[in-house]
Protein backbone atom coordinates (compact mmCIF):
# COMPACT_ATOMS: atom_id res chain seq x y z
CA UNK A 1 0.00 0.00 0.00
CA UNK A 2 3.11 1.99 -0.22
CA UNK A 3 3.04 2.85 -3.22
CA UNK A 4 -0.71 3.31 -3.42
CA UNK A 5 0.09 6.41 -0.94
CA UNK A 6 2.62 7.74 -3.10
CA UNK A 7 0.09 7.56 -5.93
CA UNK A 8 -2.47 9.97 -4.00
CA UNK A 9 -0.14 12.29 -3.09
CA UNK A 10 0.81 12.73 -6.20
CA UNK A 11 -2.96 12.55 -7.27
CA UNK A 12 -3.80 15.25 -4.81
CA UNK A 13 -1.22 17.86 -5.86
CA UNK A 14 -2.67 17.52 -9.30
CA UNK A 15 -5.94 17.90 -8.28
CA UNK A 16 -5.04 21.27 -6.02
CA UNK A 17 -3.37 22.48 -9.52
CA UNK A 18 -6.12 21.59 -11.58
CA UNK A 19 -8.41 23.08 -8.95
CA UNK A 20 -6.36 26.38 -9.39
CA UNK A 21 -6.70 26.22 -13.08
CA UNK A 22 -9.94 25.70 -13.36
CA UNK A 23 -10.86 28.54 -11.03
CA UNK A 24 -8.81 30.77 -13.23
CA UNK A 25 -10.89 29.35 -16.17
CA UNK A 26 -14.20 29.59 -14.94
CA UNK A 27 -13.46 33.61 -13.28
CA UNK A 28 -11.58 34.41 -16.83
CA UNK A 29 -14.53 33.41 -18.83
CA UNK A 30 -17.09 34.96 -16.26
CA UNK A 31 -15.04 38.32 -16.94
CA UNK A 32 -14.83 37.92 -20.73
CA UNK A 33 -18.22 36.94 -21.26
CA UNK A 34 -20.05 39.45 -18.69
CA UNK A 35 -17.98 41.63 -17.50
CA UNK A 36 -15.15 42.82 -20.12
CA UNK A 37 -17.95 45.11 -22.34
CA UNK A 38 -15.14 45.66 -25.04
CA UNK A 39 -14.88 41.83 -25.72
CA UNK A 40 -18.76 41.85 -25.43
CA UNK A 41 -19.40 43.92 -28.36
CA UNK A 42 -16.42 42.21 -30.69
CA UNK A 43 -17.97 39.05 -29.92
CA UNK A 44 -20.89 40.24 -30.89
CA UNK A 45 -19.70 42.13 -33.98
CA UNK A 46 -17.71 39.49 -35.64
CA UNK A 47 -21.12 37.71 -35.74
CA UNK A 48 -22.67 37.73 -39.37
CA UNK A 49 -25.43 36.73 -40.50
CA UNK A 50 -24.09 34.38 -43.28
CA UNK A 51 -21.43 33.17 -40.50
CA UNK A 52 -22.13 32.51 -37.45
CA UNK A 53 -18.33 32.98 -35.77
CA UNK A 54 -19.58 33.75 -32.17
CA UNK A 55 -16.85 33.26 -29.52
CA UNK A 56 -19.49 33.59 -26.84
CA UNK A 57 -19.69 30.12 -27.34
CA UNK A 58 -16.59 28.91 -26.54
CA UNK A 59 -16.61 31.44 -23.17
CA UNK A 60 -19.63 29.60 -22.01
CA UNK A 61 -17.81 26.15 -22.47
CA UNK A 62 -15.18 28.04 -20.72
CA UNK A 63 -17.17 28.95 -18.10
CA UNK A 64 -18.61 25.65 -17.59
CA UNK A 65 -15.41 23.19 -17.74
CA UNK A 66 -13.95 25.37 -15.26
CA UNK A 67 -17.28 25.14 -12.89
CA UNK A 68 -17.37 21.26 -13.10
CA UNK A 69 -13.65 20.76 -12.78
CA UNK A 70 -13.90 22.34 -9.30
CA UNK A 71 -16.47 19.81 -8.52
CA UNK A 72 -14.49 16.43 -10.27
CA UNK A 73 -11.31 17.92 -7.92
CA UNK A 74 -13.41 17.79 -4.29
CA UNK A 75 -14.35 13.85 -5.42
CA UNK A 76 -11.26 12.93 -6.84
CA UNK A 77 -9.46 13.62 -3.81
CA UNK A 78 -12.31 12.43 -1.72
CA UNK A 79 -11.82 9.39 -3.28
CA UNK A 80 -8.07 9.15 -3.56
CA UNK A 81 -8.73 9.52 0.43
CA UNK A 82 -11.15 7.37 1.39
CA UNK A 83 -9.78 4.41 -1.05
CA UNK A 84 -13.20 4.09 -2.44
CA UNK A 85 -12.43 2.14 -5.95
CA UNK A 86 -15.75 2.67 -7.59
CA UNK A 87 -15.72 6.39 -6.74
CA UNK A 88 -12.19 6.86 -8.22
CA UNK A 89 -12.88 4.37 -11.32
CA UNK A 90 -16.39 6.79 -11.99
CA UNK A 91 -14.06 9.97 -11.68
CA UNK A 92 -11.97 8.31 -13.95
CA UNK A 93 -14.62 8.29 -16.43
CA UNK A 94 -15.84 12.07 -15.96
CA UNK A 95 -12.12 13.30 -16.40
CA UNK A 96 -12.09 11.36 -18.99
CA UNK A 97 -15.27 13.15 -20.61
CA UNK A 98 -13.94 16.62 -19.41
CA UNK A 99 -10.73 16.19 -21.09
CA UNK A 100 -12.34 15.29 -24.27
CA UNK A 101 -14.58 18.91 -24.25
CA UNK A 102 -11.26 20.66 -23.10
CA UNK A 103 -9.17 19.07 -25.91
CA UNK A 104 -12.67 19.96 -28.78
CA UNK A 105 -12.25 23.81 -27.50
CA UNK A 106 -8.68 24.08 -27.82
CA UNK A 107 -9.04 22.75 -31.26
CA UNK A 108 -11.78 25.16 -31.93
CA UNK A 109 -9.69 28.39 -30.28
CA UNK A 110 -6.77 27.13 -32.40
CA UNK A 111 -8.76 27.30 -35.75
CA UNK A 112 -10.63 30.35 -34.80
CA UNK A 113 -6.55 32.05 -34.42
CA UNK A 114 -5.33 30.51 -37.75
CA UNK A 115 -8.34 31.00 -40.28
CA UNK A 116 -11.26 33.11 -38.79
CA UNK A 117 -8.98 35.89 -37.00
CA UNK A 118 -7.39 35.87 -40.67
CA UNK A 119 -10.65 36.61 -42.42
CA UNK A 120 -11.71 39.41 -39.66
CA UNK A 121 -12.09 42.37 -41.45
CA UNK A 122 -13.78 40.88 -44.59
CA UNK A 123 -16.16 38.99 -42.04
CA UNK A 124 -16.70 42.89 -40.46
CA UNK A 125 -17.28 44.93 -43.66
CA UNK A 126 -20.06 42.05 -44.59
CA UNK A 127 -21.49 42.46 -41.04
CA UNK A 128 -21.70 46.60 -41.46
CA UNK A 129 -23.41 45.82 -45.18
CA UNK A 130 -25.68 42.70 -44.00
CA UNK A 131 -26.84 44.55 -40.83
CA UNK A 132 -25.62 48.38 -40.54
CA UNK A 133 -28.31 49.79 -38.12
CA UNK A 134 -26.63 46.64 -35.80
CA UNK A 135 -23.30 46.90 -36.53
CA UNK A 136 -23.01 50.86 -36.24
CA UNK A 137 -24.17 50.66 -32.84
CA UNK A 138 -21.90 48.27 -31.59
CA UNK A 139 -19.10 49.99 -33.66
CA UNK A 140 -20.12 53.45 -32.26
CA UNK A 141 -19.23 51.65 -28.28
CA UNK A 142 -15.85 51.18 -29.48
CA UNK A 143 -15.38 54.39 -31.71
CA UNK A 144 -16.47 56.83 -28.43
CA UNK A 145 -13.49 54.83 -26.56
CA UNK A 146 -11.19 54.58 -28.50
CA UNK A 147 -11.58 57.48 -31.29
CA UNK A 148 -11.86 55.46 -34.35
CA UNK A 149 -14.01 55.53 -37.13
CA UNK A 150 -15.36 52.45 -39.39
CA UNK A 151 -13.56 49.01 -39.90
CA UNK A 152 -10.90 50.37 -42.05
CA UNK A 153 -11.52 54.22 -41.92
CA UNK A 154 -14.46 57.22 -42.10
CA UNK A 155 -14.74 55.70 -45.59
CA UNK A 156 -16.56 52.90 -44.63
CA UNK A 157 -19.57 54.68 -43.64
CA UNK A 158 -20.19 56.32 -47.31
CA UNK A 159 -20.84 53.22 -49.03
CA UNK A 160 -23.63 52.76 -46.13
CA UNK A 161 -25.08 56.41 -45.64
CA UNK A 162 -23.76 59.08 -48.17
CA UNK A 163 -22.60 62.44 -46.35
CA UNK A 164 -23.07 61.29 -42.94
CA UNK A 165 -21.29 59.54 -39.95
CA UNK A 166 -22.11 58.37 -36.45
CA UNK A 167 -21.19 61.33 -34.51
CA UNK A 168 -19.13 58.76 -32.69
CA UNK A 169 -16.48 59.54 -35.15
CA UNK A 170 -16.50 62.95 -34.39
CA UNK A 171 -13.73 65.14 -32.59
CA UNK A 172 -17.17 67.47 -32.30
CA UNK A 173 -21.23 67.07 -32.90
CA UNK A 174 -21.85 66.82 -35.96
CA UNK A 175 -18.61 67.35 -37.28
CA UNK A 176 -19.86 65.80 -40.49
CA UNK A 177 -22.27 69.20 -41.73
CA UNK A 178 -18.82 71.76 -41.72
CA UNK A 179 -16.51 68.69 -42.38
CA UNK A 180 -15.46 67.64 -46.17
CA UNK A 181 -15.87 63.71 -45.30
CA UNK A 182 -13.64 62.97 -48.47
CA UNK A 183 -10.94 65.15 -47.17
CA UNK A 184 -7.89 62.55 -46.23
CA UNK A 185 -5.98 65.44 -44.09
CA UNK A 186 -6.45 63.98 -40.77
CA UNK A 187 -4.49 66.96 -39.11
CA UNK A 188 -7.60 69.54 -40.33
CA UNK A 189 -10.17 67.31 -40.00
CA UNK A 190 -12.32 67.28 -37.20
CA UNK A 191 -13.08 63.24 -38.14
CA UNK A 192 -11.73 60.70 -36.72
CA UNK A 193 -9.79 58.86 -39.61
CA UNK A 194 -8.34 55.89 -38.19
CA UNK A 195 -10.01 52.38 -37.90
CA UNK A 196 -10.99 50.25 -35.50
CA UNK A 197 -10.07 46.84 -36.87
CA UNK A 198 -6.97 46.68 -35.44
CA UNK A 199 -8.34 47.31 -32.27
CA UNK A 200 -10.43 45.00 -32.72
CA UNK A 201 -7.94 42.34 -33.57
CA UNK A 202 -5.75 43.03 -30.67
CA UNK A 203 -8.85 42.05 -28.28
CA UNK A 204 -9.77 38.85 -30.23
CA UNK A 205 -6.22 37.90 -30.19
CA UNK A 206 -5.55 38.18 -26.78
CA UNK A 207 -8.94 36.41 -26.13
CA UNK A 208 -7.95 33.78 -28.17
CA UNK A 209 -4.40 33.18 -26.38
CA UNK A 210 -5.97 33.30 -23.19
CA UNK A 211 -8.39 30.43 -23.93
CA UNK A 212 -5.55 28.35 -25.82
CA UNK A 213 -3.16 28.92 -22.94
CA UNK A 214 -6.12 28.30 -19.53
CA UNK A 215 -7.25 25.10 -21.91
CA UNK A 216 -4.09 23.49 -22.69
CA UNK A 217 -2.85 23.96 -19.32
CA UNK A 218 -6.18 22.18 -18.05
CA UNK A 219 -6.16 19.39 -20.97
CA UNK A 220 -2.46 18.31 -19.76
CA UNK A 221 -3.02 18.53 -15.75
CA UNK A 222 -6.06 16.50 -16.46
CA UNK A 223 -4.27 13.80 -18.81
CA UNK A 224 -1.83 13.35 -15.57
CA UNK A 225 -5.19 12.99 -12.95
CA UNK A 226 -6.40 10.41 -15.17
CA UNK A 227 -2.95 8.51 -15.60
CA UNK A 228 -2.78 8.62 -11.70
CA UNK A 229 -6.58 7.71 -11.48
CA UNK A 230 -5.96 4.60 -13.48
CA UNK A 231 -2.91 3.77 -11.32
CA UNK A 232 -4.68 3.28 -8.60
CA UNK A 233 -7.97 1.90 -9.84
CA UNK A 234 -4.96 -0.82 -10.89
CA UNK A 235 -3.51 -1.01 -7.42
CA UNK A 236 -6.92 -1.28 -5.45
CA UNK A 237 -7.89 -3.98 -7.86
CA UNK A 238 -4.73 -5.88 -7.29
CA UNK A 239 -5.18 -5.47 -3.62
CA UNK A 240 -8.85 -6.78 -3.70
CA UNK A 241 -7.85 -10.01 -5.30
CA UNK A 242 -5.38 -10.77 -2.84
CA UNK A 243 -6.14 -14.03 -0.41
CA UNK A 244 -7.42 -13.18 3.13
CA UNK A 245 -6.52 -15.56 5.69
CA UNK A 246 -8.31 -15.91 9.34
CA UNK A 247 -5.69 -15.29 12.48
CA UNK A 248 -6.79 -16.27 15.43
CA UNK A 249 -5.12 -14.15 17.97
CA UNK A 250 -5.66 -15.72 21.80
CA UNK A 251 -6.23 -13.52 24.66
CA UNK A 252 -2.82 -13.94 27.13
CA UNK A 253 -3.82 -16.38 29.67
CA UNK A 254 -6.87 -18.21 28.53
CA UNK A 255 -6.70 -21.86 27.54
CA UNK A 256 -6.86 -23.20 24.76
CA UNK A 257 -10.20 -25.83 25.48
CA UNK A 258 -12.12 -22.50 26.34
CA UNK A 259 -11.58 -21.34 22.48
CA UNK A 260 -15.49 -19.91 22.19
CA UNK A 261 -14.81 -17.36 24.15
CA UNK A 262 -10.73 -16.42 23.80
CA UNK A 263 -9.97 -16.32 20.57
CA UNK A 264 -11.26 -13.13 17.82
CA UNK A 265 -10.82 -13.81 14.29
CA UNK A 266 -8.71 -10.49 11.95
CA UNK A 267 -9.53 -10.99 8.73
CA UNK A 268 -6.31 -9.49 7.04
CA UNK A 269 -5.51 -9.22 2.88
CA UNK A 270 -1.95 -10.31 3.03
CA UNK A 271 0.37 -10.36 0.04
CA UNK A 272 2.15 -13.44 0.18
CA UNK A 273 5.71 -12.78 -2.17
CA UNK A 274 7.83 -15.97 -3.71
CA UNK A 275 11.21 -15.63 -3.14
């Protein structure tokens, strides 16, 4: 049963790691899904209505994985604890299942990096012409903030609504009625000129990292809690199937004729090695 200690230990640190992880996860996908208004409204704007490239999606898987890990760590280490074989062999199975959703997001966050972040601002200029009403009011969140204008530039907005432009983009109301809006000298103009796609990119990147790094750190802390689950699932197995033997131990003193009332019977597992 030595080793079977060593085993939980080892178990239990993982756990307490995992534990931590997955508290980071679920309070980082609380704040970027409810709390973090900037990655609110990108999340919202790089949704089209030909493609449907929501990340909301993946922050409530986020959200969850990290809620139930929490939950799998308490029982795990219950388990680990108490020796219960059927509890740890069930756990087993549910870290099993949780490492299997963890390992489908981080696939998912990696594609969304390498080919949707890639078509970004073609996916935003077809939001702004699908839905403009929609998209200039989540735009104009970002443009008061930061003091940019559009997806690419002011430009954007005259293929929409000739002559005119959220006053969002404006140094001053209304800018757009004294203001030649084809003018490109951004040091007289009273228009913002720059875009807002690269802010816009900078978020979703940064989202993006944070999910791939929080979910690959989770995936590989629960690969080890499910090698160390099956280790001992093993060991308690083994240790079941050993033969138990009865040992009659004597009270000092009593004889040996009055054995109803002497002797009590240990029933012991003992592991019986050929030399």
């Amino acid at each position: 049963m030595v080793c079977c200690f060593t085993v939980t230990c080892f178990l239990c640190i993982v756990c307490v790691l995992i534990g931590v992880t997955s508290l980071l996860q679920f309070c980082m996908g609380l704040y970027l899904t409810f709390l973090q208004n900037d990655v609110i409204t990108i999340n919202r704007l790089v949704k089209t209505e030909r493609f449907d490239s929501y990340l909301a999606y993946v922050l409530f898987a986020f959200i969850g994985l990290g809620f139930i890990s929490l939950l799998f760590v308490f029982f795990s280490i219950y388990g680990a604890i108490k020796q219960n074989r059927a509890l740890t062999l069930f756990m087993t199975i549910l870290w099993l299942f949780s490492l299997t959703l963890n390992l489908v997001m981080l696939a998912v966050s990696l594609l969304y990096y390498y080919f949707i972040l890639s078509q970004l601002r073609p996916l935003l200029v077809l939001s702004l012409r699908e839905a403009p009403d929609a998209t200039i009011k989540l735009l104009d969140i970002l443009q008061l903030k930061y003091s940019c204008c559009g997806i690419d530039g002011k430009n954007d907005y005259n293929q929409i609504v000739p002559n005119s432009l959220p006053s969002s983009c404006c140094r001053e109301p209304n800018c757009w009625e004294e203001t030649d809006l084809k003018s490109t000298n951004s040091t007289l103009s009273s228009v913002y000129t720059s875009g807002c796609y690269l802010l816009i990119k900078q978020h979703l990147t940064i989202e993006l990292w944070i999910l791939i790094g929080v979910t690959g750190l989770c995936s590989l802390l629960q690969i080890f809690a499910v090698l160390f689950l099956c280790v001992l699932n093993e060991r308690y197995r083994k240790f079941d199937e050993l033969p138990r033997f009865a040992i009659n131990q004597l009270t000092p003193g009593v004889p040996m004729n009055n054995i109803q009332n002497a002797p009590r019977a240990v029933s012991e597992p003992l592991e019986i090695t050929q030399i």
